[in-house]
PDB file of N, CA and C in Angstrom:
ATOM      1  N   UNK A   1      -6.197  -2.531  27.278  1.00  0.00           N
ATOM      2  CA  UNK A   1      -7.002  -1.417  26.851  1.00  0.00           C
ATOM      3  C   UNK A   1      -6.966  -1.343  25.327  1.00  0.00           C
ATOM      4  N   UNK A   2      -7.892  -1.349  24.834  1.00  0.00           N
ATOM      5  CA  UNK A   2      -8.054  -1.256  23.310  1.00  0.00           C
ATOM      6  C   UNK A   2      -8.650   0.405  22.759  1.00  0.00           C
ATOM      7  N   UNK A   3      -8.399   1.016  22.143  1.00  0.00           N
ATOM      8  CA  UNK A   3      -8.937   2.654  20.566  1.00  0.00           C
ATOM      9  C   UNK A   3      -8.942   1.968  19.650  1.00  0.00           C
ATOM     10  N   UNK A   4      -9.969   2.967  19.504  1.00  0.00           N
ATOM     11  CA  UNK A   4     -10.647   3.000  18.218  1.00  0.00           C
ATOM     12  C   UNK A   4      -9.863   3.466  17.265  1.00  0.00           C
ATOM     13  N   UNK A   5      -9.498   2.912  15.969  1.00  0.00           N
ATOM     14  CA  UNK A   5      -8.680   3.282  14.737  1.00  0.00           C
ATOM     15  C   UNK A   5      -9.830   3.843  13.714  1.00  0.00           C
ATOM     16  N   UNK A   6     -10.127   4.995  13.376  1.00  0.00           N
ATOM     17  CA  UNK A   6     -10.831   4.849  12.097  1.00  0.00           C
ATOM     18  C   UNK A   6     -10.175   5.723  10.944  1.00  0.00           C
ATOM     19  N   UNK A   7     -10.919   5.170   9.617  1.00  0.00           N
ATOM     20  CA  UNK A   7     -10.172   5.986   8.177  1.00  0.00           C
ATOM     21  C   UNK A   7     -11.196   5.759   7.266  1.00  0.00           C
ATOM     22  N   UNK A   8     -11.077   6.833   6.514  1.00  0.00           N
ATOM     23  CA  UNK A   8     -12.233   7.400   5.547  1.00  0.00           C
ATOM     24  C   UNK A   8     -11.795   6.291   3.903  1.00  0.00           C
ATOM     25  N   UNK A   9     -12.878   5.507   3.455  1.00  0.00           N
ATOM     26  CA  UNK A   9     -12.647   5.466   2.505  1.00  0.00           C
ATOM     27  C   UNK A   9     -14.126   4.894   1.951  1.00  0.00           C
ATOM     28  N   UNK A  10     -14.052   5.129  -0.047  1.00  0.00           N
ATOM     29  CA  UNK A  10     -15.300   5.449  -0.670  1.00  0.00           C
ATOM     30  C   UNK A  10     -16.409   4.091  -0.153  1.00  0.00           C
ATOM     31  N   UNK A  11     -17.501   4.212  -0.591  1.00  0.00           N
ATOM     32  CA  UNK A  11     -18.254   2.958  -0.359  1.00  0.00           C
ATOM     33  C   UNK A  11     -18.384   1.662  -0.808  1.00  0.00           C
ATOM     34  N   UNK A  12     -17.885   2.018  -2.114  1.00  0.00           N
ATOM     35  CA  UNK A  12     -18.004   0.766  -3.268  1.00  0.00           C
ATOM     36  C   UNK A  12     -16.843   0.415  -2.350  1.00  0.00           C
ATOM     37  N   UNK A  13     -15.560   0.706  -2.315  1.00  0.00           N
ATOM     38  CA  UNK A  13     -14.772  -0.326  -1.501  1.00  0.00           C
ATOM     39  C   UNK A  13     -14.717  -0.618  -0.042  1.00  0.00           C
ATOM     40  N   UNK A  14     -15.400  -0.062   0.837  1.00  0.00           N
ATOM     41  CA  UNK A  14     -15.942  -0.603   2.186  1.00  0.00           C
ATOM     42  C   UNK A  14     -16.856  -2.274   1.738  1.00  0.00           C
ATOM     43  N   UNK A  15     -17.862  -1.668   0.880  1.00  0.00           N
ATOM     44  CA  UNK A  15     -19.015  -2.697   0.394  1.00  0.00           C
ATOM     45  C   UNK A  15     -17.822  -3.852   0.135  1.00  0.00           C
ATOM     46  N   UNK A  16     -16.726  -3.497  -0.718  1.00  0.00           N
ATOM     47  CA  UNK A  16     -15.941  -4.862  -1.202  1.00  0.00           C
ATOM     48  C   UNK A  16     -15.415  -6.052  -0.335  1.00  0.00           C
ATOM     49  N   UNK A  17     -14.983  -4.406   0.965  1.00  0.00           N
ATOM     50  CA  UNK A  17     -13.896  -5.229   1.801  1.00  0.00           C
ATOM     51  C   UNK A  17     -15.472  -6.122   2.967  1.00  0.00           C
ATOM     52  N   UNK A  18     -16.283  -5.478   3.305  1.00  0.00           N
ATOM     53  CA  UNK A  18     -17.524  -5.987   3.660  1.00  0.00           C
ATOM     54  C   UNK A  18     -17.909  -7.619   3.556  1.00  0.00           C
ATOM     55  N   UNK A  19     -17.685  -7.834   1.764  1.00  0.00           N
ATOM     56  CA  UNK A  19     -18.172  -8.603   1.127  1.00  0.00           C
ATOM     57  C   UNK A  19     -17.348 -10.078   1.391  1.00  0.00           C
ATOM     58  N   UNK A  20     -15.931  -9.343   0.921  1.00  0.00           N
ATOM     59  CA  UNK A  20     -15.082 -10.625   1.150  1.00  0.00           C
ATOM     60  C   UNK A  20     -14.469 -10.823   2.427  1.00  0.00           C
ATOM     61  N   UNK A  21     -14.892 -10.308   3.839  1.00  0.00           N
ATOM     62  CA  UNK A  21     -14.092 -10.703   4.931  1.00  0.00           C
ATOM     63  C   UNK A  21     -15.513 -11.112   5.391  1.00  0.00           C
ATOM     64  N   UNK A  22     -16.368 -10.824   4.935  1.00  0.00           N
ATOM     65  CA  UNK A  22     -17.894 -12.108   4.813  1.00  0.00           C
ATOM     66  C   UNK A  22     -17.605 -13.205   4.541  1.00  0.00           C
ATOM     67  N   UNK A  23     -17.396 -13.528   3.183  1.00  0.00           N
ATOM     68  CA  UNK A  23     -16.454 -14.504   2.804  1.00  0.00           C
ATOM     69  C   UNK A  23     -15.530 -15.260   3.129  1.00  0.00           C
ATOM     70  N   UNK A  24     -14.637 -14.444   4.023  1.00  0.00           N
ATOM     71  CA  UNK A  24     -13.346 -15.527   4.422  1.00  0.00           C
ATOM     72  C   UNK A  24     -14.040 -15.774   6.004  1.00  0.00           C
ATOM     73  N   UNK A  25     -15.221 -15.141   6.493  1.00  0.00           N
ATOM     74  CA  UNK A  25     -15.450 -15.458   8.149  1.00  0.00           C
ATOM     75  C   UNK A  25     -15.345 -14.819   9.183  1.00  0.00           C
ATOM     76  N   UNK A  26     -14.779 -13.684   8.856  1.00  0.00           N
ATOM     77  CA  UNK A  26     -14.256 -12.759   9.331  1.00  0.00           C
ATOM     78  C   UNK A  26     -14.544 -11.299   9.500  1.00  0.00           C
ATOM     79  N   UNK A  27     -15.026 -10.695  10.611  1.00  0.00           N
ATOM     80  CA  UNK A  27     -15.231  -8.822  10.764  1.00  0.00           C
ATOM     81  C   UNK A  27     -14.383  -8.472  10.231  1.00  0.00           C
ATOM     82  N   UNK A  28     -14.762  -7.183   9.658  1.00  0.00           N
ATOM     83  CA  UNK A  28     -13.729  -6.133   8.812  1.00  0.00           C
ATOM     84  C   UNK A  28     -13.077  -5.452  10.025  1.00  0.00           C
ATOM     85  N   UNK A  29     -13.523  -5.620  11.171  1.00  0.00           N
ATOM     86  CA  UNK A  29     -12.484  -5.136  12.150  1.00  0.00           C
ATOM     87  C   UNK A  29     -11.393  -6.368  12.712  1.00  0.00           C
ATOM     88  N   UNK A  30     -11.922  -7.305  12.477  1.00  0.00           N
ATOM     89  CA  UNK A  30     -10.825  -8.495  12.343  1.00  0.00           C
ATOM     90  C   UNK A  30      -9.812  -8.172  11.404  1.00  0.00           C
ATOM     91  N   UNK A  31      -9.949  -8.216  10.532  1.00  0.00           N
ATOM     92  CA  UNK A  31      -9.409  -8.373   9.134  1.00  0.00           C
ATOM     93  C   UNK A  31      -8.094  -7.172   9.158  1.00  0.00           C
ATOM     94  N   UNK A  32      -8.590  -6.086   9.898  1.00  0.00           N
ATOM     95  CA  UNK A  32      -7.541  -4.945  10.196  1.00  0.00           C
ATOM     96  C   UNK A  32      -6.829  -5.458  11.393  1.00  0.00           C
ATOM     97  N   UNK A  33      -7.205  -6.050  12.276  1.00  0.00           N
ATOM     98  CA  UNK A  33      -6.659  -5.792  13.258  1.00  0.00           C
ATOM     99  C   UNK A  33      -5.027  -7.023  13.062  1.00  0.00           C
ATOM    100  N   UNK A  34      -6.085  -7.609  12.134  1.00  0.00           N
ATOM    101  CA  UNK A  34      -4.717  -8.864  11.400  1.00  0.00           C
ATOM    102  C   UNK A  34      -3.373  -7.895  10.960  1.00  0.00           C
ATOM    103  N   UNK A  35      -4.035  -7.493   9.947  1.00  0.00           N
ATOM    104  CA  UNK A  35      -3.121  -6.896   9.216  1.00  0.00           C
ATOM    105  C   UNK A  35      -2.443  -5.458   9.753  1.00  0.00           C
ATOM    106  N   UNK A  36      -3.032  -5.132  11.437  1.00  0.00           N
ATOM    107  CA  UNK A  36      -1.802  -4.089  12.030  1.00  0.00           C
ATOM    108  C   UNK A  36      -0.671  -5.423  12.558  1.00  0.00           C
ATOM    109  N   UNK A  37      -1.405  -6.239  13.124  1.00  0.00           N
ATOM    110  CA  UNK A  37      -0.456  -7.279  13.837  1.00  0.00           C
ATOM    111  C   UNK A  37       0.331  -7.966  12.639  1.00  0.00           C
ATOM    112  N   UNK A  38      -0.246  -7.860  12.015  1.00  0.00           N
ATOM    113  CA  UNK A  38       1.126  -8.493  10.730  1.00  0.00           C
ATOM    114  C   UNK A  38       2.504  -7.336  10.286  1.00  0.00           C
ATOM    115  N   UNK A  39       1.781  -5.999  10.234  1.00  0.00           N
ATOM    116  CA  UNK A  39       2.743  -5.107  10.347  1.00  0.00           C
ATOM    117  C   UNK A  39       3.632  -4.899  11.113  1.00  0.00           C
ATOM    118  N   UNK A  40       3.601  -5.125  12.351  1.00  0.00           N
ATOM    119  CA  UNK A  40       3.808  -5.460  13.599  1.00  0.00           C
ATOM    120  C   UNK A  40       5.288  -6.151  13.553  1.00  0.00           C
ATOM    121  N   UNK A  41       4.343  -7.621  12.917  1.00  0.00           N
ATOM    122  CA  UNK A  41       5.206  -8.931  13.047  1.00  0.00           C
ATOM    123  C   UNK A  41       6.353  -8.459  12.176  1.00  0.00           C
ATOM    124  N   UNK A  42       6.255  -8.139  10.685  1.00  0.00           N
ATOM    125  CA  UNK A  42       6.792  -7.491   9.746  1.00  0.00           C
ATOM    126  C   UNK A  42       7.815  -6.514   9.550  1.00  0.00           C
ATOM    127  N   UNK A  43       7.915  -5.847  11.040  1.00  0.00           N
ATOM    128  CA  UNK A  43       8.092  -4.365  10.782  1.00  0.00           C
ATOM    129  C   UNK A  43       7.808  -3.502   9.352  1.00  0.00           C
ATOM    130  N   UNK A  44       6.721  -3.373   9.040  1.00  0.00           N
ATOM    131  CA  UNK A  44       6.854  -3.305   7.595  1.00  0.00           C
ATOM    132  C   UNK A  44       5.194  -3.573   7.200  1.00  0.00           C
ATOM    133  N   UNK A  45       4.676  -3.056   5.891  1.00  0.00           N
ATOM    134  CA  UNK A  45       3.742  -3.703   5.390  1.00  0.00           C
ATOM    135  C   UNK A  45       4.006  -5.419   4.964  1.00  0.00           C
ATOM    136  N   UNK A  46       3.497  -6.240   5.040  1.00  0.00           N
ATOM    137  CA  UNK A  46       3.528  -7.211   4.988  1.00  0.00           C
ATOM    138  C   UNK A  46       3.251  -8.340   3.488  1.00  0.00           C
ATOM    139  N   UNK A  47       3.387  -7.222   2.626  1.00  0.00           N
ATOM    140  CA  UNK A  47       3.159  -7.684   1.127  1.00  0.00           C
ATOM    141  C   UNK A  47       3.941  -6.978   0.359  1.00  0.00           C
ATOM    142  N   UNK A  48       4.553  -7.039  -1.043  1.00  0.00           N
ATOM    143  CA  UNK A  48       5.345  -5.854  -1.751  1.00  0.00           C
ATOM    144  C   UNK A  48       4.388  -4.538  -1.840  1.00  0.00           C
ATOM    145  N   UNK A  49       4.245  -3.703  -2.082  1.00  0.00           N
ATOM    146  CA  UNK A  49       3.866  -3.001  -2.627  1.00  0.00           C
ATOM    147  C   UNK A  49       4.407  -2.379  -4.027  1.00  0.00           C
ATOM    148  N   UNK A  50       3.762  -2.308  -4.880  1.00  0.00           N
ATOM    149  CA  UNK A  50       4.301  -2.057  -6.060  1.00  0.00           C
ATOM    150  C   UNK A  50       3.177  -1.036  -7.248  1.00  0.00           C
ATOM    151  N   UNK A  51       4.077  -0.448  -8.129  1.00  0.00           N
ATOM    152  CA  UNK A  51       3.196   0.380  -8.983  1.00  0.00           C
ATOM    153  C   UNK A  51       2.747   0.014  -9.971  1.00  0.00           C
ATOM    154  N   UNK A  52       2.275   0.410 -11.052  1.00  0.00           N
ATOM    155  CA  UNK A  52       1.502  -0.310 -12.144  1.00  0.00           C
ATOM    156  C   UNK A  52       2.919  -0.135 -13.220  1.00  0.00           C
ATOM    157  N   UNK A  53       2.636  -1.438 -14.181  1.00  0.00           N
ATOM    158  CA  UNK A  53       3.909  -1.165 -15.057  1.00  0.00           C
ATOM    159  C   UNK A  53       3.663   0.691 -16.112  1.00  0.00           C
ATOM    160  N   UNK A  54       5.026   0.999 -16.268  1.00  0.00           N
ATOM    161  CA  UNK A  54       4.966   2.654 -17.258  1.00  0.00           C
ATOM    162  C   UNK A  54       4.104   2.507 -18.283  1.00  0.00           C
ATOM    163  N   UNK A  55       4.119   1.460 -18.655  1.00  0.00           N
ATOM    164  CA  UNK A  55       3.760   1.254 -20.141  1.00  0.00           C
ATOM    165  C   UNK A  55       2.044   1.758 -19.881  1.00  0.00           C
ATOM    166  N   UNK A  56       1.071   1.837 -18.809  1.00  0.00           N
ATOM    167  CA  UNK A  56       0.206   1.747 -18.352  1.00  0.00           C
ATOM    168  C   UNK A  56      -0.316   3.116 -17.752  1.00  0.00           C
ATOM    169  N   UNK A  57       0.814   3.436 -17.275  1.00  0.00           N
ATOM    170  CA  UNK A  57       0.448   5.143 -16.430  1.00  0.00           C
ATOM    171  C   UNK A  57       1.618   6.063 -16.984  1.00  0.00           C
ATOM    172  N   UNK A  58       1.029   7.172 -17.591  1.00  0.00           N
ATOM    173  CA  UNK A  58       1.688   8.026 -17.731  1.00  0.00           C
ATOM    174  C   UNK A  58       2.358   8.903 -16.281  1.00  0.00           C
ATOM    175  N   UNK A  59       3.165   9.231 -16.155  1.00  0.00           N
ATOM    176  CA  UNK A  59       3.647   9.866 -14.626  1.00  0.00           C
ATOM    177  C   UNK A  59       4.579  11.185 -15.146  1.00  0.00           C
ATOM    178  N   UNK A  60       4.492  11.591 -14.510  1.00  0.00           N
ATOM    179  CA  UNK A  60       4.944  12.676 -14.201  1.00  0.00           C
ATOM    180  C   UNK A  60       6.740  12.698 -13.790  1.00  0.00           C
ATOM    181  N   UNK A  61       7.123  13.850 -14.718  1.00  0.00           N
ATOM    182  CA  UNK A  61       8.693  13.892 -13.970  1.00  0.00           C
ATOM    183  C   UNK A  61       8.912  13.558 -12.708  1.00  0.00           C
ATOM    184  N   UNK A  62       8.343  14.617 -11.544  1.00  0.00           N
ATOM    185  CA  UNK A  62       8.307  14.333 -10.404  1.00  0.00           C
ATOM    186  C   UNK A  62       7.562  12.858  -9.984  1.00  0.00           C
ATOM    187  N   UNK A  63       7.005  12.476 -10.252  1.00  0.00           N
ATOM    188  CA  UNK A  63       6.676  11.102  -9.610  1.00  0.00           C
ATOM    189  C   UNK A  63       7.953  10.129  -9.964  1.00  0.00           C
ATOM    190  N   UNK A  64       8.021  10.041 -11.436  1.00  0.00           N
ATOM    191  CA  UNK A  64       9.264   8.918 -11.657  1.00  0.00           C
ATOM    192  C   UNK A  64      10.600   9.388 -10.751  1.00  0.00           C
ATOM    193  N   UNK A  65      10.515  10.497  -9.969  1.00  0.00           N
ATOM    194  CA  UNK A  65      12.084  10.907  -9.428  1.00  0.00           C
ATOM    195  C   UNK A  65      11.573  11.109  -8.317  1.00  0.00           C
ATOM    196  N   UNK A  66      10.415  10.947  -7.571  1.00  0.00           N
ATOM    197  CA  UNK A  66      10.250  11.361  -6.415  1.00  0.00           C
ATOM    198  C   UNK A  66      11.160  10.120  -5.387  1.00  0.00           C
ATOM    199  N   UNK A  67      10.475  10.528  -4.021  1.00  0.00           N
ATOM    200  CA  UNK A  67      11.559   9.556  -3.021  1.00  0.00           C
ATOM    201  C   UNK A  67      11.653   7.796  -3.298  1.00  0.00           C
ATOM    202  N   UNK A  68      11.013   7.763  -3.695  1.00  0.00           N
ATOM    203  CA  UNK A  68      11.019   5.918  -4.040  1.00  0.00           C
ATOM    204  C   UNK A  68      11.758   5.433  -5.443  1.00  0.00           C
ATOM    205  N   UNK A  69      11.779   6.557  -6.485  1.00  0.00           N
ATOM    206  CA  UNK A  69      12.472   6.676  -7.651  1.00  0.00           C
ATOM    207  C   UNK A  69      12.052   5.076  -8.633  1.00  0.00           C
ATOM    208  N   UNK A  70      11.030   4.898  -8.599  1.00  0.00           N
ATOM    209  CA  UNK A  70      10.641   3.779  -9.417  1.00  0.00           C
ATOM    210  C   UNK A  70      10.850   2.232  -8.350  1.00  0.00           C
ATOM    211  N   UNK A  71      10.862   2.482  -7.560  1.00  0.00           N
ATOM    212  CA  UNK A  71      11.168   1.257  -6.440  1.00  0.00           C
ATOM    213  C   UNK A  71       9.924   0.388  -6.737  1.00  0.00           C
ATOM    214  N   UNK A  72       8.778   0.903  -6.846  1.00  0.00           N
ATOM    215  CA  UNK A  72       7.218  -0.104  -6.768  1.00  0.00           C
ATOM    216  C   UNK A  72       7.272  -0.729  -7.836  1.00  0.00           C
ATOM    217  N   UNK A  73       6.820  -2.131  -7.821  1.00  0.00           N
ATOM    218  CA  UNK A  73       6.034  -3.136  -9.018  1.00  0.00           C
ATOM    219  C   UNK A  73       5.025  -3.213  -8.479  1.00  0.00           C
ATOM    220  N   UNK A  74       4.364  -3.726 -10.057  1.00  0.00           N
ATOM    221  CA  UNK A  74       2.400  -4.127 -10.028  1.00  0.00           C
ATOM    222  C   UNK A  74       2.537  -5.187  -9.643  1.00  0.00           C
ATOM    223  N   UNK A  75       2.163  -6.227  -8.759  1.00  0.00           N
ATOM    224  CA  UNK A  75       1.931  -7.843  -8.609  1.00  0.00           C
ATOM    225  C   UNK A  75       1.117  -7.805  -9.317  1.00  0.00           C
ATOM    226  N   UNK A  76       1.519  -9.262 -10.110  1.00  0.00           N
ATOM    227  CA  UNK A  76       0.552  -9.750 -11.641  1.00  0.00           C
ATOM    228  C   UNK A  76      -0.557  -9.984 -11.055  1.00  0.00           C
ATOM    229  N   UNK A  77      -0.794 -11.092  -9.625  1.00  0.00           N
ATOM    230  CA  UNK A  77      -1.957 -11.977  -9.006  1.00  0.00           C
ATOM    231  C   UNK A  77      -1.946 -10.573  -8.356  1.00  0.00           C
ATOM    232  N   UNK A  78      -3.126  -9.751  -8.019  1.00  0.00           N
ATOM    233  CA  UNK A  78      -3.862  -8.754  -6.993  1.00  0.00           C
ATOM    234  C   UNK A  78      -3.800  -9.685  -5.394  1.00  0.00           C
ATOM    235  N   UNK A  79      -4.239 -10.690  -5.421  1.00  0.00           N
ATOM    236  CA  UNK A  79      -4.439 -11.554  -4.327  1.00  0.00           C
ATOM    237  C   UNK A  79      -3.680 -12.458  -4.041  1.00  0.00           C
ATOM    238  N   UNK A  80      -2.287 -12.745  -4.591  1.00  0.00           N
ATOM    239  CA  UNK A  80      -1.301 -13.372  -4.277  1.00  0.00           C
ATOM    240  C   UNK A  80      -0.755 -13.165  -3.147  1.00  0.00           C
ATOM    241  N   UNK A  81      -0.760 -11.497  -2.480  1.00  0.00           N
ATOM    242  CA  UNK A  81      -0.117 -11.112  -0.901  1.00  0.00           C
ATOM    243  C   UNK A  81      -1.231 -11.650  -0.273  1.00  0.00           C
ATOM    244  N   UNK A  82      -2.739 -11.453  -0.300  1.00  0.00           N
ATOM    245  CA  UNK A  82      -3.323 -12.199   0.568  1.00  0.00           C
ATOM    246  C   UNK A  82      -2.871 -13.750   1.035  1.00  0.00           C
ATOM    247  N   UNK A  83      -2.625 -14.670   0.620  1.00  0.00           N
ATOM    248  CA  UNK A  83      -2.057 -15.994   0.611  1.00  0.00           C
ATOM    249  C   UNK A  83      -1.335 -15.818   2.200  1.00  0.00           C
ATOM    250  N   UNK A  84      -0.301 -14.655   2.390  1.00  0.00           N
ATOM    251  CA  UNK A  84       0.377 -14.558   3.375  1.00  0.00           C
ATOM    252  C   UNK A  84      -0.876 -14.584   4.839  1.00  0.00           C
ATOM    253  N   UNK A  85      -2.259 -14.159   4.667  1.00  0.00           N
ATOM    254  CA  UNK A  85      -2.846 -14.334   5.721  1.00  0.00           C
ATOM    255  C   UNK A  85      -3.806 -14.939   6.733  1.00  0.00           C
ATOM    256  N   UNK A  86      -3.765 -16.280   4.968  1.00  0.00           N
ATOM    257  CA  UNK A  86      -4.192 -17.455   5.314  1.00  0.00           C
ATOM    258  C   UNK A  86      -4.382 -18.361   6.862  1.00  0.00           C
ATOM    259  N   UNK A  87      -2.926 -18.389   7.383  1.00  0.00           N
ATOM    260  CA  UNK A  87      -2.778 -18.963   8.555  1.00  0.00           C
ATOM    261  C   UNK A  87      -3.413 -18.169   9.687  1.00  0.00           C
ATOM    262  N   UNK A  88      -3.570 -16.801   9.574  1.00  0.00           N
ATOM    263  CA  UNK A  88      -4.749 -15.460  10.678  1.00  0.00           C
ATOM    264  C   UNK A  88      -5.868 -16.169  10.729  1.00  0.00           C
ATOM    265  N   UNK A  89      -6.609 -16.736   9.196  1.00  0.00           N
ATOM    266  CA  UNK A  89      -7.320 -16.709   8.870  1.00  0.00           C
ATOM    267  C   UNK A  89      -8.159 -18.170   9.226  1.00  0.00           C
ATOM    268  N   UNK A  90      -7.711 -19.149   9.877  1.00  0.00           N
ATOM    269  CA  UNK A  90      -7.782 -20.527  10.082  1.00  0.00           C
ATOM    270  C   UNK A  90      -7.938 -20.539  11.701  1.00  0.00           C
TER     271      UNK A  90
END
C-alpha cells in the first residue's frame, strides 16, 4: 500500500527540481522517494548538512547557541552529496 507525501515549496524551486530530475531521467516523485529510502538506509539524512561559513551570515545570539550550537558546515561543492545517489540513479 503506498500515501501520498506532499510539501509546500516556492516555484522557482519546484521548476529547478523539475528541471534536473528531467535531466538525470527521473520523476520528481522518484527522486523523493530515493531520497526517503536513503534516509531509511541512513538512519539519518544522507548527506552532511551544514551552515554557511560566519564570515557570510550574520546570526543571532540565539542561533549561534541554539540546539546544534554551530554543529553545521557549508559544503564547498553544493552537488558533491548528490554523487552519493548516483548508484539510485543507474
Amino acid at each position: 500500500m503506498s500515501i501520498q507525501v506532499s510539501t509546500r515549496i516556492d516555484a522557482d524551486t519546484k521548476q529547478q527540481f523539475d528541471r534536473i530530475c528531467a535531466g538525470i531521467g527521473i520523476s520528481p516523485s522518484n527522486a523523493l522517494s530515493i531520497f526517503i529510502r536513503s534516509v531509511i538506509n541512513n538512519n539519518g539524512i544522507p548527506f552532511n548538512l551544514v551552515a554557511p561559513p560566519m564570515t557570510t551570515v550574520k546570526m543571532s545570539k540565539e542561533a549561534m547557541f541554539g540546539c546544534m550550537r554551530g554543529q553545521f558546515k557549508m559544503a564547498d561543492d553544493f552537488d558533491a552529496p548528490l554523487e552519493d545517489f548516483k548508484e539510485y540513479m543507474e
